[in-house]
Protein backbone atom coordinates (compact mmCIF):
# COMPACT_ATOMS: atom_id res chain seq x y z
CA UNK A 1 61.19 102.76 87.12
CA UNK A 2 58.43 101.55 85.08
CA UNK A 3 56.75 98.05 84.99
CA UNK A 4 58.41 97.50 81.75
CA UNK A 5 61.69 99.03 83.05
CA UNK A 6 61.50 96.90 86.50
CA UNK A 7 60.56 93.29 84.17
CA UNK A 8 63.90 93.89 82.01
CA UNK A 9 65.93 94.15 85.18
CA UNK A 10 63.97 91.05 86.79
CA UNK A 11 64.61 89.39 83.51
CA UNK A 12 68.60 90.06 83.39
CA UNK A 13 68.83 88.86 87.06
CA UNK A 14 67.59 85.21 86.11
CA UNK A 15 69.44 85.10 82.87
CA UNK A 16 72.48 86.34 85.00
CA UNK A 17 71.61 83.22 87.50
CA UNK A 18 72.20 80.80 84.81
CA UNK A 19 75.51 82.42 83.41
CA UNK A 20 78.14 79.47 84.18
CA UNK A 21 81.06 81.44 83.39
CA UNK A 22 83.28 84.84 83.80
CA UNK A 23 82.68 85.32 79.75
CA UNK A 24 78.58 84.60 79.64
CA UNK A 25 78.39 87.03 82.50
CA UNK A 26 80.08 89.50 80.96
CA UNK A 27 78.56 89.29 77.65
CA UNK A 28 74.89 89.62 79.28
CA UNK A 29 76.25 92.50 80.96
CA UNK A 30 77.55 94.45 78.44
CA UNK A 31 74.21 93.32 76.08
CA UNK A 32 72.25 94.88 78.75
CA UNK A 33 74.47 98.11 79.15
CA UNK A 34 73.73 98.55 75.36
CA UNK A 35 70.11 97.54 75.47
CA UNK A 36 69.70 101.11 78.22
CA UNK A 37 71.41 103.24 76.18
CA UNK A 38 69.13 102.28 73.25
CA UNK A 39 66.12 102.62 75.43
CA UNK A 40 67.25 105.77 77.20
CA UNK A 41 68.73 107.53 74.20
CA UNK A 42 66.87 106.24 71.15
CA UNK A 43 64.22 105.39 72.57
CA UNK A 44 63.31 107.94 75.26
CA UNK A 45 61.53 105.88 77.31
CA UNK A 46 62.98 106.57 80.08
CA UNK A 47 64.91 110.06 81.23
CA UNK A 48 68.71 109.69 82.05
CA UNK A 49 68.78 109.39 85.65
CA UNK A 50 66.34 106.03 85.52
CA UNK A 51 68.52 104.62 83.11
CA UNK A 52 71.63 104.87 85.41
CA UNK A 53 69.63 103.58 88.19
CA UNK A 54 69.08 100.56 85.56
CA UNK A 55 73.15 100.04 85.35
CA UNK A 56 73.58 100.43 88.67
CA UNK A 57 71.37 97.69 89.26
CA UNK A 58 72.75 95.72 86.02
CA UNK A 59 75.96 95.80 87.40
CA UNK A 60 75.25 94.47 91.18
CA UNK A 61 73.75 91.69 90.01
CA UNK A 62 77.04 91.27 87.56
CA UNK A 63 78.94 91.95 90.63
CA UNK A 64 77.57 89.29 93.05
CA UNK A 65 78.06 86.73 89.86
CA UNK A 66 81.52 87.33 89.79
CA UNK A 67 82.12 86.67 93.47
CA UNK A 68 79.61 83.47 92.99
CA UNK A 69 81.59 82.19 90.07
CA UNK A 70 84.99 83.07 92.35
CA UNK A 71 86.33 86.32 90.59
CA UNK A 72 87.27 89.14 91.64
CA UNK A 73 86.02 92.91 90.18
CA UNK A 74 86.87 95.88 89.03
CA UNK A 75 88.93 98.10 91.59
CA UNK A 76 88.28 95.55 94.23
CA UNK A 77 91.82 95.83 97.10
CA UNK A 78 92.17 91.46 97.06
CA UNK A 79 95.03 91.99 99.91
CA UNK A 80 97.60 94.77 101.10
CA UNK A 81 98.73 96.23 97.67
CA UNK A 82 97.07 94.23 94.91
CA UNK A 83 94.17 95.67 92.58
CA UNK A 84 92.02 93.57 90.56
CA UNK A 85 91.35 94.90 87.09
CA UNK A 86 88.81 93.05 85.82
CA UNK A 87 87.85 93.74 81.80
CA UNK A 88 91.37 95.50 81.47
CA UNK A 89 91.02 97.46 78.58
CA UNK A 90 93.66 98.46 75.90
CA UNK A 91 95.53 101.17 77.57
CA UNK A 92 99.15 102.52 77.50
CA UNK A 93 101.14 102.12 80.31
CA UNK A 94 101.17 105.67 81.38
CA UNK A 95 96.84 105.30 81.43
CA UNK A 96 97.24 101.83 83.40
CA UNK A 97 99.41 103.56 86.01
CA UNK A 98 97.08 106.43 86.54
CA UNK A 99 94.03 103.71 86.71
CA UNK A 100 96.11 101.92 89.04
CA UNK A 101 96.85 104.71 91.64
CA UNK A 102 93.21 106.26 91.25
CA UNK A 103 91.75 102.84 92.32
CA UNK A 104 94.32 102.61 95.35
CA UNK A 105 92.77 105.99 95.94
CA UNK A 106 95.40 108.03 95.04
CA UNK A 107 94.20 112.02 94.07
CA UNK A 108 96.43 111.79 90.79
CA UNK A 109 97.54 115.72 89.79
CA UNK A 110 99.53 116.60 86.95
CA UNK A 111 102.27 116.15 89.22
CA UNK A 112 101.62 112.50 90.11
CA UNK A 113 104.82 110.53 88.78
CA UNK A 114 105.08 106.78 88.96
CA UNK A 115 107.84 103.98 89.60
CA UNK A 116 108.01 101.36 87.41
CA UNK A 117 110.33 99.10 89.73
CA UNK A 118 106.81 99.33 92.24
CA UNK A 119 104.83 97.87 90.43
CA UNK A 120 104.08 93.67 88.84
CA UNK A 121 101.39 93.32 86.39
CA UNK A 122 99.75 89.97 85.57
CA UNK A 123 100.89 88.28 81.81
CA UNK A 124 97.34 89.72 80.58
CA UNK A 125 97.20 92.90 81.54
CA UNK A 126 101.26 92.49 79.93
CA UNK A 127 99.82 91.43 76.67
CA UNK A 128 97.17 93.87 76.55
CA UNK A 129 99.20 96.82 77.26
CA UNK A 130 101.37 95.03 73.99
CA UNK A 131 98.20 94.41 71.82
CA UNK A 132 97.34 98.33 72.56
CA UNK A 133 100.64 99.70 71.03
CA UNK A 134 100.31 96.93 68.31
CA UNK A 135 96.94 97.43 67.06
CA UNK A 136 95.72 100.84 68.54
CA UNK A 137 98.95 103.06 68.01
CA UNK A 138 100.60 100.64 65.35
CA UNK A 139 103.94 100.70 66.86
CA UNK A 140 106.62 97.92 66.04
CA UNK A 141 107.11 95.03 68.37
CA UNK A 142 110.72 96.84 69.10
CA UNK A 143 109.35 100.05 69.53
CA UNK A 144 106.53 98.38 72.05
CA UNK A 145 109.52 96.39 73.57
CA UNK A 146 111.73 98.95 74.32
CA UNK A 147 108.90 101.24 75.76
CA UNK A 148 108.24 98.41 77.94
CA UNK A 149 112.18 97.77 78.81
CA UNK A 150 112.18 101.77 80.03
CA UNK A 151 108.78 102.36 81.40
CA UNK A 152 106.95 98.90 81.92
CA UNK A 153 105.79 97.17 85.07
CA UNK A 154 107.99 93.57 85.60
CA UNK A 155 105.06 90.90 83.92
CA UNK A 156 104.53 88.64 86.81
CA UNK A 157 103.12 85.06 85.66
CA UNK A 158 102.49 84.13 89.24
CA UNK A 159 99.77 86.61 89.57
CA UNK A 160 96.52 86.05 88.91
CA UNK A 161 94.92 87.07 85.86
CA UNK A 162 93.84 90.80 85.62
CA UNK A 163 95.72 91.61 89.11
CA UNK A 164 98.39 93.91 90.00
CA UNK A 165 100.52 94.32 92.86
CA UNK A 166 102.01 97.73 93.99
CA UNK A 167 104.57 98.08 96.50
CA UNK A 168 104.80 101.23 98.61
CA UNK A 169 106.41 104.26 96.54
CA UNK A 170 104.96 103.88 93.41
CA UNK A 171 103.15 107.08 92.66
CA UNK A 172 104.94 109.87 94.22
CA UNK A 173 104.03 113.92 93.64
CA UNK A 174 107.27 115.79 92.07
CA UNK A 175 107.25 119.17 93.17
CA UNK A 176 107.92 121.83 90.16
């Protein structure tokens, strides 16, 4: 990295110091994720391979935040069968089971098939999965409700936010 390159990162480290909460943390993150791909991209400053090194070092800092601040992050195994999903994105349920088993390192194939009964969700990853099919694929709440009734996860409001608990048999292969 470059002197310039090496100051931003210094920079975003003690601006990350100060962060008091999950949302200021993850704000200056993803300001800095957009402020490399200008400068790599736009700018080229600095080749591709520099600029992931400059992520990957954007995000440990981000990382040890978290854990400062008491969260949890992306991926991370919190005990015997439950995955933190930190940021959840909108997703489908079909896409949130495949994240799920590929971070419980699971090799999914096109034969990877998935129990629903296996499987509790946290409310918000719930009502994102509902916000997707709202406002990404414009389905009716009934629609959304009855793909939820046959395919959905049970919503479990004792979990903590973003987490998800999987019980033992809930991605199986399906020989064809």
């Amino acid at each position: 990295m470059t002197e310039n390159e090496t100051r931003v990162v210094e920079n975003y480290t003690k601006a990350m110091h100060k962060c008091k909460t999950k949302d200021e943390v993850n704000k200056l993150y993803r300001q800095a994720r957009i402020w490399t791909r200008f400068h790599v991209h736009f700018e080229f400053a600095c080749d591709t391979q520099v600029g992931h090194e400059i992520n990957a070092e954007f995000k440990d800092v981000r990382i040890k935040k978290l854990h400062e601040l008491g969260y949890r992050t992306y991926g991370e195994i919190i005990s015997s069968g439950t995955i933190f999903l930190d940021d959840v994105q909108y997703t489908g349920i079909t896409d949130m089971y495949k994240k799920v088993a590929e971070l419980a390192g699971y090799k999914v194939t096109d034969n990877t098939h998935y129990n629903c009964t296996k499987i509790r969700v946290a409310k918000n990853v719930a009502d994102n999965i509902f916000k997707y099919y709202d406002e990404v694929e414009h389905m009716s709440k009934e629609s959304s409700g009855m793909l939820w009734c046959i395919y959905g996860p049970k919503a479990d409001e004792s979990l903590a936010d973003d987490s998800v608990v999987i019980e033992e048999g809930f991605f199986y292969e399906e020989n064809t």
